[in-house]
PDB file of N, CA and C in Angstrom:
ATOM      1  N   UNK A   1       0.840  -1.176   0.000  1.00  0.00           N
ATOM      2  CA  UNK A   1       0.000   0.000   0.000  1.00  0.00           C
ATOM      3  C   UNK A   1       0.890   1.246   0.000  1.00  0.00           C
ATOM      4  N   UNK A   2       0.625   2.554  -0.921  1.00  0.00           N
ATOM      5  CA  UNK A   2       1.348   3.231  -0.631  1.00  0.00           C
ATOM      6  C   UNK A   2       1.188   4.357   0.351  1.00  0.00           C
ATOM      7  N   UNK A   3       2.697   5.047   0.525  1.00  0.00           N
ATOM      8  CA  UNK A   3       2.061   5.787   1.598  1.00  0.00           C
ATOM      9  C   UNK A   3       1.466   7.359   1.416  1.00  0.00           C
ATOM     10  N   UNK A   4       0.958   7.817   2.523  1.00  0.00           N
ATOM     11  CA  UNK A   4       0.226   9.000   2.031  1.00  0.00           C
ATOM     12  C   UNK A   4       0.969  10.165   2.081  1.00  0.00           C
ATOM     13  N   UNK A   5       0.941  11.026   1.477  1.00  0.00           N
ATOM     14  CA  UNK A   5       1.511  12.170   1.439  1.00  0.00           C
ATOM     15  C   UNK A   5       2.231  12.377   2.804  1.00  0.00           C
ATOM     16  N   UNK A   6       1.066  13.088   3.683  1.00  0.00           N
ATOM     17  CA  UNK A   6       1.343  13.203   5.361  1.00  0.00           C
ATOM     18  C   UNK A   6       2.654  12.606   5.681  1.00  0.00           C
ATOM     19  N   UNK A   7       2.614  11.117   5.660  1.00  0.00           N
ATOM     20  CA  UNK A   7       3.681  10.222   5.685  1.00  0.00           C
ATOM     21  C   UNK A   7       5.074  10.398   5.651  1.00  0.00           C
ATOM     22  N   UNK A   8       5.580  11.204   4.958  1.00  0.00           N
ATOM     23  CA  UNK A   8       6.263  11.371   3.952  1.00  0.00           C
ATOM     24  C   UNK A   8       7.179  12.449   4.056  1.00  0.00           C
ATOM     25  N   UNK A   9       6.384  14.046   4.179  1.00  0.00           N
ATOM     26  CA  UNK A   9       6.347  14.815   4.124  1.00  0.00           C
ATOM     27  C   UNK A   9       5.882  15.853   5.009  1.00  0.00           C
ATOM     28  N   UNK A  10       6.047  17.197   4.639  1.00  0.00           N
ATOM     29  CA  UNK A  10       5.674  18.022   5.898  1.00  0.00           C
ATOM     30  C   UNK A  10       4.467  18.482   5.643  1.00  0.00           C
ATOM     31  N   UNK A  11       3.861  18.984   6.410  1.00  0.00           N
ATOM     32  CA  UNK A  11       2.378  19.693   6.113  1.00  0.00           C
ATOM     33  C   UNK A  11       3.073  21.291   5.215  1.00  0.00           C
ATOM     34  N   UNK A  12       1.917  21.810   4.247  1.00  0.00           N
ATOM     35  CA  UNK A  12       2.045  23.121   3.890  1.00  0.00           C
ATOM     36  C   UNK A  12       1.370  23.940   5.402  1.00  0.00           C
ATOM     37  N   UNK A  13       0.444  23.450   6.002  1.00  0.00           N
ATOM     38  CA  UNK A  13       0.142  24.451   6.866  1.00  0.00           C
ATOM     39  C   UNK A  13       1.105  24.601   8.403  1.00  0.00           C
ATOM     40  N   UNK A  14       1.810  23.622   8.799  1.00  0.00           N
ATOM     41  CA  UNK A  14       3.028  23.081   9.816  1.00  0.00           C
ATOM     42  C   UNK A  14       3.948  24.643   8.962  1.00  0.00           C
ATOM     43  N   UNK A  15       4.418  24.048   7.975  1.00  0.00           N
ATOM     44  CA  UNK A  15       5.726  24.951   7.449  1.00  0.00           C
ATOM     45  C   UNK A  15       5.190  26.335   7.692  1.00  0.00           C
ATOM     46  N   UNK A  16       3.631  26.842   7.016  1.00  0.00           N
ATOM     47  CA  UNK A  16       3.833  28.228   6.833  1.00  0.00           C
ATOM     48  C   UNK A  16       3.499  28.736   8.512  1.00  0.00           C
ATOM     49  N   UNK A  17       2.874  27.692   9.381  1.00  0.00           N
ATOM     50  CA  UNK A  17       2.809  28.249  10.761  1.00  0.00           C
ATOM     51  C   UNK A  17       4.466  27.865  11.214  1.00  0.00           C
ATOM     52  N   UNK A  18       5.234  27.828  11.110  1.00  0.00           N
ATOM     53  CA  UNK A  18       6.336  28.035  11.186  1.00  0.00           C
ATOM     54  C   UNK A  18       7.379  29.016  10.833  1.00  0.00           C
ATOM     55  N   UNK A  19       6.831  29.749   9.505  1.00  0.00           N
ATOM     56  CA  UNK A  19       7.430  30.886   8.812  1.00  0.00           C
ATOM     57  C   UNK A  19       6.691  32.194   9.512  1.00  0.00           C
ATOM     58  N   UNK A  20       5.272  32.244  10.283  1.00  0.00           N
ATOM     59  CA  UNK A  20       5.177  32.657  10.964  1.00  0.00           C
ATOM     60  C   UNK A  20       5.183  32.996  12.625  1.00  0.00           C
ATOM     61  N   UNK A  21       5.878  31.737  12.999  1.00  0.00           N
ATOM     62  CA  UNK A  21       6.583  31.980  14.211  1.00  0.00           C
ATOM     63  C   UNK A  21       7.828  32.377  14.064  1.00  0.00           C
ATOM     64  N   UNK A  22       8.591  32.500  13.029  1.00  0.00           N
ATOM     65  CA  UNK A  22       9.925  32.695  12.941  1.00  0.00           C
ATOM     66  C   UNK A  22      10.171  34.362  12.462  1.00  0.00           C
ATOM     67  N   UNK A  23       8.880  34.649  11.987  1.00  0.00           N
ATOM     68  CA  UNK A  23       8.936  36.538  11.668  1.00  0.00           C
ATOM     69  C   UNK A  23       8.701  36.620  12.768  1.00  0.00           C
ATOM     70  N   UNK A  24       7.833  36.575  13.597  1.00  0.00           N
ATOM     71  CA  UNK A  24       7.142  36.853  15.170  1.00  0.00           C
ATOM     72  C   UNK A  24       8.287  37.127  15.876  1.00  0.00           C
ATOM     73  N   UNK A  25       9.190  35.915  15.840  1.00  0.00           N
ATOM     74  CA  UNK A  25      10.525  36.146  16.304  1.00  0.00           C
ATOM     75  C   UNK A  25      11.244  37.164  16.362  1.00  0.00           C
ATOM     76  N   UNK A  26      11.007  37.549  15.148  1.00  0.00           N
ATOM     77  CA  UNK A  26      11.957  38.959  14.715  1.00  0.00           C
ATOM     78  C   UNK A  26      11.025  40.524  15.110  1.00  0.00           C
ATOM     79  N   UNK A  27      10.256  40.342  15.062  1.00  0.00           N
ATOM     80  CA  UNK A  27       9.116  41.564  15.211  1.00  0.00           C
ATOM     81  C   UNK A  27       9.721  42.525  16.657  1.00  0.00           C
ATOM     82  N   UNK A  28       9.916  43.804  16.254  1.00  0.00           N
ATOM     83  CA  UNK A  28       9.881  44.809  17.339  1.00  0.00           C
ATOM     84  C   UNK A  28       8.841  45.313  18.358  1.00  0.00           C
ATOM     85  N   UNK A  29       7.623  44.805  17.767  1.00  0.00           N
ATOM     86  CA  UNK A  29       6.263  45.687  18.371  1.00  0.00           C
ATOM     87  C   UNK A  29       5.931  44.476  19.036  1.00  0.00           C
ATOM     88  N   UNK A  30       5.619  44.560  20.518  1.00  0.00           N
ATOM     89  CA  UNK A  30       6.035  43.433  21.590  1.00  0.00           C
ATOM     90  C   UNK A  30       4.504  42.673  21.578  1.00  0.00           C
ATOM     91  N   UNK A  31       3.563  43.643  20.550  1.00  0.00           N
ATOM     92  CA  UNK A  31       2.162  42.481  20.603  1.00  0.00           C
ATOM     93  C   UNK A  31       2.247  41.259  19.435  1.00  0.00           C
ATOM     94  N   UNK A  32       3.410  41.823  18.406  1.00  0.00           N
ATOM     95  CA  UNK A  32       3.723  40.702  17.469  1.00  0.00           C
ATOM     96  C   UNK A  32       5.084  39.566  17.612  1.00  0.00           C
ATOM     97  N   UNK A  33       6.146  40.337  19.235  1.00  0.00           N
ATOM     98  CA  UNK A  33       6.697  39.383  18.844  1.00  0.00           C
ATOM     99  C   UNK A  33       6.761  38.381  19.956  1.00  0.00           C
ATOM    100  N   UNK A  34       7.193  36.990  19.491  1.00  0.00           N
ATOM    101  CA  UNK A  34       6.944  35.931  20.365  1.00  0.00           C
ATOM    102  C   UNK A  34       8.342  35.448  20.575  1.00  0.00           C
ATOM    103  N   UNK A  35       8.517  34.741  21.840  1.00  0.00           N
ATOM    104  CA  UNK A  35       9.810  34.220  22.188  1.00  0.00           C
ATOM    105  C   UNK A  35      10.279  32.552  21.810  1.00  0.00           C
ATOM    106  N   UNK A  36       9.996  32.325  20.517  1.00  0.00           N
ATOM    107  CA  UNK A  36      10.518  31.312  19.871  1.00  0.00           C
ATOM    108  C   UNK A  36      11.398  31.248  18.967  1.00  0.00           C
ATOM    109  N   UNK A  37      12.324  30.575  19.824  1.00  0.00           N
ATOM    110  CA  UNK A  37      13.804  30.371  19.493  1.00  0.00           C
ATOM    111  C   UNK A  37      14.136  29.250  18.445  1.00  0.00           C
ATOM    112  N   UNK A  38      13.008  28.373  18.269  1.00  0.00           N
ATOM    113  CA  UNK A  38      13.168  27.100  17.656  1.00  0.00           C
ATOM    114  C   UNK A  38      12.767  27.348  16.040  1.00  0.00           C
ATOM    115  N   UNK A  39      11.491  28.322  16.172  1.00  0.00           N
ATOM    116  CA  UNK A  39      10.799  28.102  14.218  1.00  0.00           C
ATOM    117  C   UNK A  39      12.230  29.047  13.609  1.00  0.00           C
ATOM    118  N   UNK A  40      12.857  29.887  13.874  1.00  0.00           N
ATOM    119  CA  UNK A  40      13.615  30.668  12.707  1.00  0.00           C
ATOM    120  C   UNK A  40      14.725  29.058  12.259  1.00  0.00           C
ATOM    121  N   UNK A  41      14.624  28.336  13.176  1.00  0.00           N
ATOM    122  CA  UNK A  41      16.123  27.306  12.995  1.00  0.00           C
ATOM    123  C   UNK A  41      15.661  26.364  11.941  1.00  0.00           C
ATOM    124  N   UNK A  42      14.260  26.117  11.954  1.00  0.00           N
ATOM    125  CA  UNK A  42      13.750  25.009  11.455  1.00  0.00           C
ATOM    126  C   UNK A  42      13.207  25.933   9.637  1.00  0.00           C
ATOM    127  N   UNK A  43      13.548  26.867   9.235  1.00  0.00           N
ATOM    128  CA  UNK A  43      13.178  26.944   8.196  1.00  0.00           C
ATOM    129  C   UNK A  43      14.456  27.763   7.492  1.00  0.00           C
ATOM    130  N   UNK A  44      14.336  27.274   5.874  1.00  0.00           N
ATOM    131  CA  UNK A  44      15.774  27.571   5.157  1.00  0.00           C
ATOM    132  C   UNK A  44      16.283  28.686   5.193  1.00  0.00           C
ATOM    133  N   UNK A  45      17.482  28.755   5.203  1.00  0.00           N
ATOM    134  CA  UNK A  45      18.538  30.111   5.458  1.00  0.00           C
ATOM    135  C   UNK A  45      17.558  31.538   4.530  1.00  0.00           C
ATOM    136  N   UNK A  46      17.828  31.037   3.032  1.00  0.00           N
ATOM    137  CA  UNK A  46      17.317  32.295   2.895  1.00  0.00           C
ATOM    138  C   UNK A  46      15.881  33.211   3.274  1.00  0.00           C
ATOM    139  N   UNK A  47      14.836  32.493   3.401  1.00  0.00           N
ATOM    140  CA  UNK A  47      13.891  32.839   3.920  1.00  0.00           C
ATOM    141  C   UNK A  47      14.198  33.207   5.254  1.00  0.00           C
ATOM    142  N   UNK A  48      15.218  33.068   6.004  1.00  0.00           N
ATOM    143  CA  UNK A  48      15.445  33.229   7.341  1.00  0.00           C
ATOM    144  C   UNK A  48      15.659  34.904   7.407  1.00  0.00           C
ATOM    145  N   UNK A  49      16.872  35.238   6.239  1.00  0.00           N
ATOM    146  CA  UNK A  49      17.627  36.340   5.679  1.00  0.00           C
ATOM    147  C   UNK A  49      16.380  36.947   5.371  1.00  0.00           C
ATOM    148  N   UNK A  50      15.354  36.855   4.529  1.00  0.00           N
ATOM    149  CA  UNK A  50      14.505  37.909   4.011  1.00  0.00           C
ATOM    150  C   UNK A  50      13.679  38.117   5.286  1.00  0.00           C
ATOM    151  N   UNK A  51      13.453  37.188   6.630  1.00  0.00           N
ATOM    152  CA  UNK A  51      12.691  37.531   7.445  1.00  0.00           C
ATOM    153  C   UNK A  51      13.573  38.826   8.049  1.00  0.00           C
ATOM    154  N   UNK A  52      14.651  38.882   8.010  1.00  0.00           N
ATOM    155  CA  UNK A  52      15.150  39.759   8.987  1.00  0.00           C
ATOM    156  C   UNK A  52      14.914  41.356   8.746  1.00  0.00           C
ATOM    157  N   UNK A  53      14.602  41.371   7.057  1.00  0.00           N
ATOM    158  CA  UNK A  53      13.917  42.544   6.921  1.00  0.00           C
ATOM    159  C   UNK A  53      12.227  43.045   7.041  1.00  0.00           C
ATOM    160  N   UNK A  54      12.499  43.951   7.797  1.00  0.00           N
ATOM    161  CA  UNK A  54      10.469  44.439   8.322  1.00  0.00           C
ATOM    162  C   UNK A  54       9.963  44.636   7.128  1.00  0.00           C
ATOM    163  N   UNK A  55      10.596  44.743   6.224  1.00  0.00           N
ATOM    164  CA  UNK A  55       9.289  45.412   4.955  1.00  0.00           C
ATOM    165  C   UNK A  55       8.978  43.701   4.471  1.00  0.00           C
ATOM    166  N   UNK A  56       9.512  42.473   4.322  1.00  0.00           N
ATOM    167  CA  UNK A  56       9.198  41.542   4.388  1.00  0.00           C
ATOM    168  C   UNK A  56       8.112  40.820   5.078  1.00  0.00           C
ATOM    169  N   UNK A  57       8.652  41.233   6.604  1.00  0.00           N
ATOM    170  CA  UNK A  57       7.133  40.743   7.353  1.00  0.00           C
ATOM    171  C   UNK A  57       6.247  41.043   7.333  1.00  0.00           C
ATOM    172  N   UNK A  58       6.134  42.639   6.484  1.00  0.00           N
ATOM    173  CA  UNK A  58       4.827  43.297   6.357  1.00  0.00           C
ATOM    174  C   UNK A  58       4.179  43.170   5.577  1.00  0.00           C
ATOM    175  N   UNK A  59       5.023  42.519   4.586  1.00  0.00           N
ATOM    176  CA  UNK A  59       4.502  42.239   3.352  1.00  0.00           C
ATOM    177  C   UNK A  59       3.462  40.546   3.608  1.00  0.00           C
ATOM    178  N   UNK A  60       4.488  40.018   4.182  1.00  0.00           N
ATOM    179  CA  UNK A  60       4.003  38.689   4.307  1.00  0.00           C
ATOM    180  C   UNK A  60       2.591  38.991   5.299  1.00  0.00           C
ATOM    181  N   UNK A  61       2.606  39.766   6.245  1.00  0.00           N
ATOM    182  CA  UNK A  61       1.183  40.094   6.757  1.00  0.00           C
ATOM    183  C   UNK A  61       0.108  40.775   6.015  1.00  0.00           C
ATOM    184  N   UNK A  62       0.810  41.267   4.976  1.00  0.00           N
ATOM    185  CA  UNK A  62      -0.761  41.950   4.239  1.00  0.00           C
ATOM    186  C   UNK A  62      -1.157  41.146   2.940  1.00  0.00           C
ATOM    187  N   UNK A  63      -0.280  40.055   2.636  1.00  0.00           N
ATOM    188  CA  UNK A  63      -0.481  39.308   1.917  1.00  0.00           C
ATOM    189  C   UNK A  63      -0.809  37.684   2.256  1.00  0.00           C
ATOM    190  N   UNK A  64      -1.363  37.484   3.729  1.00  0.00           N
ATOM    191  CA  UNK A  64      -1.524  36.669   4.074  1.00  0.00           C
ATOM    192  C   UNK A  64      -3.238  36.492   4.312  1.00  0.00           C
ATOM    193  N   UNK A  65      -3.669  35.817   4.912  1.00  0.00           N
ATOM    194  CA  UNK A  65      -5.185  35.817   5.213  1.00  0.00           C
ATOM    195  C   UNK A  65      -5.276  36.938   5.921  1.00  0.00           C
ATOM    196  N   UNK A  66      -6.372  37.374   5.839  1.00  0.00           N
ATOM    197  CA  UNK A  66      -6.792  38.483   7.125  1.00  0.00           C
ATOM    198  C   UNK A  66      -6.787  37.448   8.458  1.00  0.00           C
ATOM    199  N   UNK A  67      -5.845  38.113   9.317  1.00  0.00           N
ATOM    200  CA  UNK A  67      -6.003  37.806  11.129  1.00  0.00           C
ATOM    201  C   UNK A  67      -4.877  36.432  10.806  1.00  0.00           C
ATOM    202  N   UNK A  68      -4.715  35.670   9.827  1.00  0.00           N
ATOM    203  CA  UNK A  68      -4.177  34.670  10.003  1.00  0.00           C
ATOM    204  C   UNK A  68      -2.908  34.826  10.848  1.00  0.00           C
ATOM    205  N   UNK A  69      -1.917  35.885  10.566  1.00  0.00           N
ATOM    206  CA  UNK A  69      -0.705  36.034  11.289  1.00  0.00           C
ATOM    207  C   UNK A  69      -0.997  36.411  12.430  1.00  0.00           C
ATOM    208  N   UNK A  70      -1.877  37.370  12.839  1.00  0.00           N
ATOM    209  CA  UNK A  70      -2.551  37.409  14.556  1.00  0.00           C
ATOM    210  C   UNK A  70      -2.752  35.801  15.089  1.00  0.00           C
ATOM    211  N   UNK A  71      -3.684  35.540  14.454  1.00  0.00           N
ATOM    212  CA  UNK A  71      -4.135  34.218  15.494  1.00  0.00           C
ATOM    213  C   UNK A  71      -2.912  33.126  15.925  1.00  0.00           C
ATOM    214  N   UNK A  72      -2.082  32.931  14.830  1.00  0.00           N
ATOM    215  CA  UNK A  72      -0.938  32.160  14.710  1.00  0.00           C
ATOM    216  C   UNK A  72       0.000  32.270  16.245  1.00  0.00           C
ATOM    217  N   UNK A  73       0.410  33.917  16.155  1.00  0.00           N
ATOM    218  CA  UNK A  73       1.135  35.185  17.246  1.00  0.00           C
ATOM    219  C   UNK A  73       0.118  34.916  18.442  1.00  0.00           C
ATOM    220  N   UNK A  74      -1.230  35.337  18.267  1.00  0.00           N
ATOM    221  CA  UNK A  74      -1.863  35.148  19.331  1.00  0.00           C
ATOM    222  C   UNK A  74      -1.797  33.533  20.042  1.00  0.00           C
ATOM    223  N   UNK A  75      -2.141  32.682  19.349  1.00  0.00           N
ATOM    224  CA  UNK A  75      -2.332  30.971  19.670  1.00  0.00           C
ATOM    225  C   UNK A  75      -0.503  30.813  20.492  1.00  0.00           C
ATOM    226  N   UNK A  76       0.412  30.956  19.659  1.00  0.00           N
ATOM    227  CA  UNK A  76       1.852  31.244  20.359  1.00  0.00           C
ATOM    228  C   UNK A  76       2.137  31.541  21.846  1.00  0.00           C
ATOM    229  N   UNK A  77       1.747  32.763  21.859  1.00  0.00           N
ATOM    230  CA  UNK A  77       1.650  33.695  22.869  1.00  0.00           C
ATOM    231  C   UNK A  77       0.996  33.290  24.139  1.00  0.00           C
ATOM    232  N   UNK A  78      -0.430  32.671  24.094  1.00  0.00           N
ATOM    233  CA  UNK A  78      -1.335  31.762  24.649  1.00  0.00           C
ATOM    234  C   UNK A  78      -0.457  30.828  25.568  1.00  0.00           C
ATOM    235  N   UNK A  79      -0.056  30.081  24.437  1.00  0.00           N
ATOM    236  CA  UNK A  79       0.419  28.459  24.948  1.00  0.00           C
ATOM    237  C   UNK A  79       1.801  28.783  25.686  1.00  0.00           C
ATOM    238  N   UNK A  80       2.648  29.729  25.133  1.00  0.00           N
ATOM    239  CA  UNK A  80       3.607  30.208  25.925  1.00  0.00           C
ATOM    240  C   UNK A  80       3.350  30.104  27.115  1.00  0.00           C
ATOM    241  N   UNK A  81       2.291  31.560  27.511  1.00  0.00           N
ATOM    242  CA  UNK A  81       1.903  31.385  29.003  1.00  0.00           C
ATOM    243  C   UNK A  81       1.449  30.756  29.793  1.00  0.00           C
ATOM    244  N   UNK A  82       0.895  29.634  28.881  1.00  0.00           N
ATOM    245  CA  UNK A  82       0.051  28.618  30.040  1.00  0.00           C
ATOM    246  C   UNK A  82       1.537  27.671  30.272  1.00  0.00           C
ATOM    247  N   UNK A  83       2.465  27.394  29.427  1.00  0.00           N
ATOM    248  CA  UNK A  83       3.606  26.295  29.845  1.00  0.00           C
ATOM    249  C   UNK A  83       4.102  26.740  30.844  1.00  0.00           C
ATOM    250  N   UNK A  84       4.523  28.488  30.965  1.00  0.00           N
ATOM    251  CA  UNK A  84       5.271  28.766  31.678  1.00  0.00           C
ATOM    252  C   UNK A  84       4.609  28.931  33.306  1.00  0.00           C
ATOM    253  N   UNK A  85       3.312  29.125  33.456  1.00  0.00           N
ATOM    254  CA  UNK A  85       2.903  29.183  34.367  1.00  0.00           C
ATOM    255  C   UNK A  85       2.516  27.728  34.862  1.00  0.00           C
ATOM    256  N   UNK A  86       2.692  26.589  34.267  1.00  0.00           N
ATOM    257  CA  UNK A  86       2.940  25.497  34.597  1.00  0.00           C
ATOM    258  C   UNK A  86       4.385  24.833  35.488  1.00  0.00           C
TER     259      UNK A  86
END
């Protein structure tokens, strides 16, 4: 039987919630940025490089779903605090 995609491979929605924890990362304005150290490592150099410029992330936020990069930042942010207050 073969195997399924999933299997195999990474999710498109895993990666791009990953490309948005890894701008979050970089973000100056302290409601967008989040303290994850792990998504910038896990995605390729150059996309890493274009995150480091703001007109990039802004771009990638106004060209993304509406709220999608909030909820992502927000859901982050969330789970942050509940680990740590664990």
């Amino acid at each position: 039987m073969p195997k399924k995609t999933i299997d195999t491979a990474a999710s498109r929605t895993a990666e791009w919630t990953c490309v948005a924890r890894a701008a979050s990362s970089l973000e100056t304005n302290s409601h967008y940025r989040s303290d994850d150290h792990i998504a910038p490592l896990r995605i390729p150099g150059f996309l890493k490089a274009l995150l480091h410029l703001a007109l990039v992330r802004r771009l990638y936020r106004a060209f993304s779903p509406r709220g999608l990069y909030e909820y992502v930042i927000a859901r982050t942010k969330y789970a942050d605090a509940v680990f740590k207050r664990a």
